[in-house]
C-alpha atoms as a PDB file:
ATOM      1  CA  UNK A   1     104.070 117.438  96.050  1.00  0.00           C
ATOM      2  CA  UNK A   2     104.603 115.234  92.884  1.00  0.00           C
ATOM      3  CA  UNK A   3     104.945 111.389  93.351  1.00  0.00           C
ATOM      4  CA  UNK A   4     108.516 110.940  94.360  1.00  0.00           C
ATOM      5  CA  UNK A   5     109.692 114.355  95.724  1.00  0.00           C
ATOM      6  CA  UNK A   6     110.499 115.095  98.696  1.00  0.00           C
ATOM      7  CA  UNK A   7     110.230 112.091 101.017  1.00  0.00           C
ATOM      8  CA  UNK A   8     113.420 110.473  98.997  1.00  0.00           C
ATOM      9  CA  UNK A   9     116.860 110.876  99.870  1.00  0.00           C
ATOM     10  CA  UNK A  10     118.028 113.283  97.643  1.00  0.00           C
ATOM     11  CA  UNK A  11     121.487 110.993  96.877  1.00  0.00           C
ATOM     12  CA  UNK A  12     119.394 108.022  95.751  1.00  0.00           C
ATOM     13  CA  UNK A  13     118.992 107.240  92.466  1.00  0.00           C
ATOM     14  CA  UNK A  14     115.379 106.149  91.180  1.00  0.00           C
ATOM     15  CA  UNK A  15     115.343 103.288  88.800  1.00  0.00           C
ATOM     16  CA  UNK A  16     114.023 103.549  85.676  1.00  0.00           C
ATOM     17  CA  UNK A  17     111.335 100.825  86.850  1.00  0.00           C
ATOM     18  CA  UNK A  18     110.428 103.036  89.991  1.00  0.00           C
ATOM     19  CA  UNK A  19     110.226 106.215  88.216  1.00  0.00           C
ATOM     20  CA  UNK A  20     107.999 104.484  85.584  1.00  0.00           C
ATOM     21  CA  UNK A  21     105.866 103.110  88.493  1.00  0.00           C
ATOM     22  CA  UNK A  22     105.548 106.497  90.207  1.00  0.00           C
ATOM     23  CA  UNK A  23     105.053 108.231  86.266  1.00  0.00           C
ATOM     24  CA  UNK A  24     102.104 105.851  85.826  1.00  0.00           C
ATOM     25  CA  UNK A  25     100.329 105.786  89.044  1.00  0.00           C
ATOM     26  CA  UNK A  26     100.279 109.708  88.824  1.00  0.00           C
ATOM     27  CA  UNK A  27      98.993 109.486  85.214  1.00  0.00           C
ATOM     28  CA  UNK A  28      96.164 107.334  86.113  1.00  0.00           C
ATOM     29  CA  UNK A  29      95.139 109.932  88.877  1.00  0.00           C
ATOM     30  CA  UNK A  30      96.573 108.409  91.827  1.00  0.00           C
ATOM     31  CA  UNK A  31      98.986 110.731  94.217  1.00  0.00           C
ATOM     32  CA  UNK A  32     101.653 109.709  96.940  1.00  0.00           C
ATOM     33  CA  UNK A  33      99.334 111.468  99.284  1.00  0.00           C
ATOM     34  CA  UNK A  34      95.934 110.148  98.040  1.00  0.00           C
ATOM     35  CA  UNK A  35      97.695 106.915  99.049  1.00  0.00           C
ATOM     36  CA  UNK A  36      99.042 108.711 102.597  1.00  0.00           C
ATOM     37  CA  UNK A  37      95.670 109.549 103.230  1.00  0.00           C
ATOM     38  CA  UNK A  38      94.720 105.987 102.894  1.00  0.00           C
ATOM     39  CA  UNK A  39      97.321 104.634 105.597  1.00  0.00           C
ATOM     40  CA  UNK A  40      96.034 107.929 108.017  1.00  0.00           C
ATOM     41  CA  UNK A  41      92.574 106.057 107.487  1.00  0.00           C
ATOM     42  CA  UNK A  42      93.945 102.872 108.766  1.00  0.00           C
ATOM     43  CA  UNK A  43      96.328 103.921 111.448  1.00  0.00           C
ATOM     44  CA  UNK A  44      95.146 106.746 113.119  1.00  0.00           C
ATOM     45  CA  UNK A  45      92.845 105.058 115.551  1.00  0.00           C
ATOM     46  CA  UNK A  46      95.860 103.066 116.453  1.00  0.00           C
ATOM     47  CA  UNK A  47      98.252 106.077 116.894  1.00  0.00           C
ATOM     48  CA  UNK A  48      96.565 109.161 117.902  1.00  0.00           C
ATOM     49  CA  UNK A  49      99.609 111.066 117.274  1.00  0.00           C
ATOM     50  CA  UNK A  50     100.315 110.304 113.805  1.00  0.00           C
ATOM     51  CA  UNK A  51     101.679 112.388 111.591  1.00  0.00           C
ATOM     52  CA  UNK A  52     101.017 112.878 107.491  1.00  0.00           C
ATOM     53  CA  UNK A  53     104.296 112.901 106.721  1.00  0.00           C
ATOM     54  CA  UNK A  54     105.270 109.202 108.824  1.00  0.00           C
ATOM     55  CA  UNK A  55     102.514 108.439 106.338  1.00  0.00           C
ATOM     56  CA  UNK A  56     104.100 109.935 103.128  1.00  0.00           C
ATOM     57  CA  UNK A  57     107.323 107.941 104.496  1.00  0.00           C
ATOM     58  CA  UNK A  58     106.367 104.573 104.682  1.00  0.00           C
ATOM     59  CA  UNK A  59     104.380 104.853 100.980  1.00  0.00           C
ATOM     60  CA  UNK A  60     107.552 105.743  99.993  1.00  0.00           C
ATOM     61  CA  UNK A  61     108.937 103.232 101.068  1.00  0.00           C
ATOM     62  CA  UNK A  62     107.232 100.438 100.030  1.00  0.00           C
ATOM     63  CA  UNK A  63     107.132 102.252  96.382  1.00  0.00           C
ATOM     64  CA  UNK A  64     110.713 101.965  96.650  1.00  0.00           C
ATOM     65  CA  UNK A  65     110.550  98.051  96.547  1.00  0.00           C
ATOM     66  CA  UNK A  66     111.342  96.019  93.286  1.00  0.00           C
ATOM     67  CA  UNK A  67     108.043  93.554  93.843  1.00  0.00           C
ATOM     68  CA  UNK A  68     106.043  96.652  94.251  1.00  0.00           C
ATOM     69  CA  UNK A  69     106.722  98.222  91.368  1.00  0.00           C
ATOM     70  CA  UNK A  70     106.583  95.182  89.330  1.00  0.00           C
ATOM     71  CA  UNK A  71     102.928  94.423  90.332  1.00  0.00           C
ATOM     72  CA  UNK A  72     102.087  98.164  89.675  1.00  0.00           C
ATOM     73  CA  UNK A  73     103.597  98.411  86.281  1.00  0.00           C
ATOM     74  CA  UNK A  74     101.650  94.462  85.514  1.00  0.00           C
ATOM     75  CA  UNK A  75      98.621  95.992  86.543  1.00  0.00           C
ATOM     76  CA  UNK A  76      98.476  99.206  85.109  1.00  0.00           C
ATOM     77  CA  UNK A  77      99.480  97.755  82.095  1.00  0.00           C
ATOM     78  CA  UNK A  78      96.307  95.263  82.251  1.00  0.00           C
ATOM     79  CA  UNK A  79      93.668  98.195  83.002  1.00  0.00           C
ATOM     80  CA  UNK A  80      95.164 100.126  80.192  1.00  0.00           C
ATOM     81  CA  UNK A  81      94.855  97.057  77.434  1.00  0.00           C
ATOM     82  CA  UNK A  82      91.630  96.683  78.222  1.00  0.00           C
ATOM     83  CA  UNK A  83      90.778 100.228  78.093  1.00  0.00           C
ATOM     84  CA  UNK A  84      91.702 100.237  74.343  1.00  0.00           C
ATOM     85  CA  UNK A  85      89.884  96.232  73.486  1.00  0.00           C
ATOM     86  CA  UNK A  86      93.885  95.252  73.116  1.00  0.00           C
ATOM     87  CA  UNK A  87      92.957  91.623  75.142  1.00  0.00           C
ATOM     88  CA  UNK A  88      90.530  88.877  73.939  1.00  0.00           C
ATOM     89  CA  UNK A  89      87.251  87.809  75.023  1.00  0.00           C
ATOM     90  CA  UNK A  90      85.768  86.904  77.657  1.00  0.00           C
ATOM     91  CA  UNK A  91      88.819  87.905  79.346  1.00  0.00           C
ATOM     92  CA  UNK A  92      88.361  91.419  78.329  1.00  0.00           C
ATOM     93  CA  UNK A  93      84.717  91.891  79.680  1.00  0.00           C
ATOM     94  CA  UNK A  94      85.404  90.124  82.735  1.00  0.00           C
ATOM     95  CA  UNK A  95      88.459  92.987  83.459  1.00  0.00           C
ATOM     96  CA  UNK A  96      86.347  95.654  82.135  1.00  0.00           C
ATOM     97  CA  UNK A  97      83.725  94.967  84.296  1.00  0.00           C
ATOM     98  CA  UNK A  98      86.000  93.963  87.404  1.00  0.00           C
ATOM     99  CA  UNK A  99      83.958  91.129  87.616  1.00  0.00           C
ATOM    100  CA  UNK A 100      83.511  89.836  91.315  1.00  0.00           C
ATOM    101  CA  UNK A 101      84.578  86.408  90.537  1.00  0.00           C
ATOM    102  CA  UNK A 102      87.650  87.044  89.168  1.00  0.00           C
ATOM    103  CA  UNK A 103      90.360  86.988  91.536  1.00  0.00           C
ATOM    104  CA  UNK A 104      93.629  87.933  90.038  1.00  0.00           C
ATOM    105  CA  UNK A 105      93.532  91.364  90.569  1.00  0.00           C
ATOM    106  CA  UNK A 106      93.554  90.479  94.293  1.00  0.00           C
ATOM    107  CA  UNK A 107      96.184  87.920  93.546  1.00  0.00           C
ATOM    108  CA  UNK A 108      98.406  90.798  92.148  1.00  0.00           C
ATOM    109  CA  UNK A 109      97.995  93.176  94.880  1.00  0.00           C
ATOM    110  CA  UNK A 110      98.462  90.317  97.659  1.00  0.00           C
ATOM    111  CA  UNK A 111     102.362  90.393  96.097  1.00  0.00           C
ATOM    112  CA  UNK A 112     102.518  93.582  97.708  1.00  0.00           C
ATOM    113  CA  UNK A 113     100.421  92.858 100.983  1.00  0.00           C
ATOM    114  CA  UNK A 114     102.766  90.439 101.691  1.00  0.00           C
ATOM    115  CA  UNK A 115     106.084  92.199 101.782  1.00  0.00           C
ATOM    116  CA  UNK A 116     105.428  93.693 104.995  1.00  0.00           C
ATOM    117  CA  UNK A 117     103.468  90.506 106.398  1.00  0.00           C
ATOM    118  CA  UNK A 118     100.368  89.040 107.828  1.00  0.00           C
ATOM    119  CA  UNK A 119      99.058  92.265 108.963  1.00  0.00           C
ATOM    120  CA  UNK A 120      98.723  93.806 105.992  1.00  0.00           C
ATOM    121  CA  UNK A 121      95.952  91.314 104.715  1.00  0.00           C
ATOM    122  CA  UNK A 122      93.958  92.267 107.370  1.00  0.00           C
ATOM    123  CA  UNK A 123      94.360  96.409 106.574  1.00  0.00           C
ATOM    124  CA  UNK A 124      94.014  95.306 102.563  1.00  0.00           C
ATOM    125  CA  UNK A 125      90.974  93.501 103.471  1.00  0.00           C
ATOM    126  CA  UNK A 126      89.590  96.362 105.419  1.00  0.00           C
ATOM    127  CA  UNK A 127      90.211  98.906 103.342  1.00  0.00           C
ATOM    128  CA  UNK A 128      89.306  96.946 100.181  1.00  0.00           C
ATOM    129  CA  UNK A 129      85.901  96.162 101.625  1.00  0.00           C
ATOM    130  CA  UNK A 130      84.952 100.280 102.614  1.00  0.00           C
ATOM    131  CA  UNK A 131      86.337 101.788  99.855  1.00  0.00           C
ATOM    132  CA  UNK A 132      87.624 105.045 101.337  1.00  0.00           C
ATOM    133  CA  UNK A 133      89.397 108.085  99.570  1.00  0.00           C
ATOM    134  CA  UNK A 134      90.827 107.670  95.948  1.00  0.00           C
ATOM    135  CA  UNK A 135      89.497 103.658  95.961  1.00  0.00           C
ATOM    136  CA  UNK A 136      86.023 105.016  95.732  1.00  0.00           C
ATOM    137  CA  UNK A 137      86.930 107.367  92.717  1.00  0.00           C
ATOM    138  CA  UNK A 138      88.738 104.216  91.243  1.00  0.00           C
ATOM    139  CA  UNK A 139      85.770 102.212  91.931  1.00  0.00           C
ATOM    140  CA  UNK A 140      83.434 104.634  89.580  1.00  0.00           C
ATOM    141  CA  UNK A 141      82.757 102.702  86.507  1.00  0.00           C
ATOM    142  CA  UNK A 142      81.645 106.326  85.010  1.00  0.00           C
ATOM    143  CA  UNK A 143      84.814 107.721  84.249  1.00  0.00           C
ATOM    144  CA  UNK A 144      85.446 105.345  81.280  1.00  0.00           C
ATOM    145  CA  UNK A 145      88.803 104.033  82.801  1.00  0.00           C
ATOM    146  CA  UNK A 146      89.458 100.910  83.436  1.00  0.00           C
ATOM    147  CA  UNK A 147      90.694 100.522  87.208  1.00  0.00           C
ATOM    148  CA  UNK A 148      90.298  96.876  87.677  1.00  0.00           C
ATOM    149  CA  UNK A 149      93.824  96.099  89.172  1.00  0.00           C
ATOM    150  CA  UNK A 150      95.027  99.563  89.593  1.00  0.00           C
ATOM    151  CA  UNK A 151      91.796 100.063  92.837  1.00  0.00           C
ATOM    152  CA  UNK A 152      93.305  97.087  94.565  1.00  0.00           C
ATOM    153  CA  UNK A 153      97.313  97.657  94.142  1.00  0.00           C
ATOM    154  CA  UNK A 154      96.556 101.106  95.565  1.00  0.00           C
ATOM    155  CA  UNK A 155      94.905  99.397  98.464  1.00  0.00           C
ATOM    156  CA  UNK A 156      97.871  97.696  98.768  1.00  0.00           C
ATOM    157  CA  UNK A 157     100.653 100.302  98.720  1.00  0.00           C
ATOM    158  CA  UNK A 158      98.526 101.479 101.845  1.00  0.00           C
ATOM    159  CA  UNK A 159      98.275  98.552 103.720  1.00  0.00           C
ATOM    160  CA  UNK A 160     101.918  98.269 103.124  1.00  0.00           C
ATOM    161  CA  UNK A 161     102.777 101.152 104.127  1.00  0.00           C
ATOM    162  CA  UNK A 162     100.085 100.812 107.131  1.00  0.00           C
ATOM    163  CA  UNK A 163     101.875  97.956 108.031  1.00  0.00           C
ATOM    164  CA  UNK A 164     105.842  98.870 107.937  1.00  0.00           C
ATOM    165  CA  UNK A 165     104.183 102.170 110.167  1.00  0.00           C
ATOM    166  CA  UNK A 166     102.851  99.442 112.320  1.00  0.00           C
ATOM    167  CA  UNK A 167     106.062  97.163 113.065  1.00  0.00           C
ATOM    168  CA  UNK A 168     108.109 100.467 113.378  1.00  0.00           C
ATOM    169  CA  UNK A 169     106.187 101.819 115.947  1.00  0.00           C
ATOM    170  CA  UNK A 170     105.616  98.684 117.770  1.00  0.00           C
ATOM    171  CA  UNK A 171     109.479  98.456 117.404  1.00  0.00           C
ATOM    172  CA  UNK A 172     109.827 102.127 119.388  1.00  0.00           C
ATOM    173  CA  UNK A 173     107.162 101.748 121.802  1.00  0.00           C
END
């Protein structure tokens, strides 16, 4: 399944922003369900009978939002300048090395942690910390791609989406 088939209404149109968002996170090697799989990770324990596609849903979902997009397009952006030298120093070895004290690319993904509330800090935390799934193939420095912000908004998107699963279920239960 290509990013952004099949779990959206057919009738709704994708904005230009949102189908750029989807374009680039499946050009840097990031899938819907790579991201699915992440929110199985953090939710199945919690809800044995969990399905893939509730998981597929709710990324969709929370790719679907205006902030969410925004932060993916910033960050993407930002990993790809510094793949090509195109920001100045020391800025550009501190993003090229995803240096640990440098917190914005947290600070970007937290704008879409926080769309779906306090919860999701604690699954972006989580997740963040073990590295599961496509985060540990955007975490390998060998591929000569820069992945700085683009690891942590991915971790993001998925404890999102971990969270909207989590207040809809709570909501049915």
């Amino acid at each position: 399944m290509r990013m952004g088939e099949g779990h959206m209404s057919e009738d709704k149109k994708m904005s230009d922003i949102e189908r750029t968002a989807r374009n680039w996170l499946q050009e840097r090697g990031v899938t819907l369900q790579d991201i699915a799989d992440l929110v199985y990770y953090l939710q199945v324990k919690y809800h044995p009978d969990l399905k893939m596609d509730d998981c597929l849903e709710n990324v969709d979902r929370v790719l679907a939002k205006r902030e969410v997009q925004n932060a993916i397009l910033t960050g993407i952006q930002l990993d790809r300048l510094a793949e090509k030298g195109l920001i100045e120093e020391p800025l550009l070895s501190t993003i090229q090395v995803d240096e640990g004290l440098y917190g914005v690319d947290e600070i970007l993904a937290f704008s879409i942690v926080n769309v779906y509330g306090s919860i999701g800090f604690t699954n972006y935390g989580y997740i963040d910390k073990k590295k599961p799934g496509i985060l540990e193939k955007l975490n390998d420095k060998s591929s000569g791609m820069c992945h700085t912000f683009l690891d942590d908004l991915v971790g993001a998107i998925a404890a999102a989406a971990s969270s909207r699963l989590a207040h809809r279920a709570a909501n049915t239960e």
